[in-house]
Protein backbone atom coordinates (compact mmCIF):
# COMPACT_ATOMS: atom_id res chain seq x y z
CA UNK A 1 -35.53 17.96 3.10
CA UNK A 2 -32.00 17.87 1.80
CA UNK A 3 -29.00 18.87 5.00
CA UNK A 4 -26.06 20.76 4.28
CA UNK A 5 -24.03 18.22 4.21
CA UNK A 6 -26.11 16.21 1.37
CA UNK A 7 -26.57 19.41 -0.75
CA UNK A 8 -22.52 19.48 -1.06
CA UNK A 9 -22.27 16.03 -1.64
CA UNK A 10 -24.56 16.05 -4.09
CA UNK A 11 -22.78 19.68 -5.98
CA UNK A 12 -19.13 18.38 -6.04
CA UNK A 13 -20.75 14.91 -7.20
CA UNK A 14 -22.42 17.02 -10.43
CA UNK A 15 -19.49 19.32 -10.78
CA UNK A 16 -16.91 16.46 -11.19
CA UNK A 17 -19.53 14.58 -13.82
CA UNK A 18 -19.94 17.94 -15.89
CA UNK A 19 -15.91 18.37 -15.70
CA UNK A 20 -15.18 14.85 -16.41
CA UNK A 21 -17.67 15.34 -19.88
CA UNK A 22 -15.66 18.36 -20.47
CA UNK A 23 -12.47 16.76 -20.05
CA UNK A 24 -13.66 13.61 -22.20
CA UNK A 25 -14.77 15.36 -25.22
CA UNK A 26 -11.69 17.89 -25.05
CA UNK A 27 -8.97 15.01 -24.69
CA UNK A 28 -10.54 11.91 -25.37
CA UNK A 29 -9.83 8.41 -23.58
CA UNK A 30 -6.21 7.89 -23.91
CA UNK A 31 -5.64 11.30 -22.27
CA UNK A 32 -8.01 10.62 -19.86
CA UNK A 33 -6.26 7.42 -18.77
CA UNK A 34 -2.93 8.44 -18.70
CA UNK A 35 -4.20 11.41 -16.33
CA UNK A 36 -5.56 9.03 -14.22
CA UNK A 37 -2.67 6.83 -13.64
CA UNK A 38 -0.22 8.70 -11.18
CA UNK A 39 -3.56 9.12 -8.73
CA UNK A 40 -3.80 5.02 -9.63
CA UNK A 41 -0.36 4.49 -8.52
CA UNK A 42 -1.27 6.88 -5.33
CA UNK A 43 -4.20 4.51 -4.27
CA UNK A 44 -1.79 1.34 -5.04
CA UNK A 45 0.94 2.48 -2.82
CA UNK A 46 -1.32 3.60 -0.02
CA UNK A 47 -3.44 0.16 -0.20
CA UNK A 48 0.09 -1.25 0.50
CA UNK A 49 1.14 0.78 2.78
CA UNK A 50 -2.07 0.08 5.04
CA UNK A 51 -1.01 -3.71 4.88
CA UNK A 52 1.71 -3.47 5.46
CA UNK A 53 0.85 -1.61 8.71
CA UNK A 54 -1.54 -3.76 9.78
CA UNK A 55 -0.12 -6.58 9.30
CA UNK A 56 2.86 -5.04 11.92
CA UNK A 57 0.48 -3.71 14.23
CA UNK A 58 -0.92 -7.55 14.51
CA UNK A 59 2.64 -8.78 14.88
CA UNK A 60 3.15 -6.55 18.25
């Protein structure tokens, strides 16, 4: 039996496939891409950031 927890998982996992289609055949891939790339740049920066924080945490 399926938890509550799973049940959402698995919604906002079928949601964001069924949007993504949407989104896909309504813009196409270049559209797609460049709407992706600021929340790119958002992971980049934060994977540095991290890093760089460890990497001072170690030095103390």
């Amino acid at each position: 039996m399926l938890k509550r927890p799973d049940m959402i998982i698995f919604v906002v996992g079928l949601a964001s496939s069924f949007g993504a289609g949407g989104l896909l055949q309504d813009l196409g891939w270049q559209w797609m891409n460049a709407l992706l790339l600021p929340w790119l740049g958002c992971a980049a920066a934060l994977l540095v950031w991290f890093g760089v924080s460890a990497q001072r945490a170690e030095a103390r």
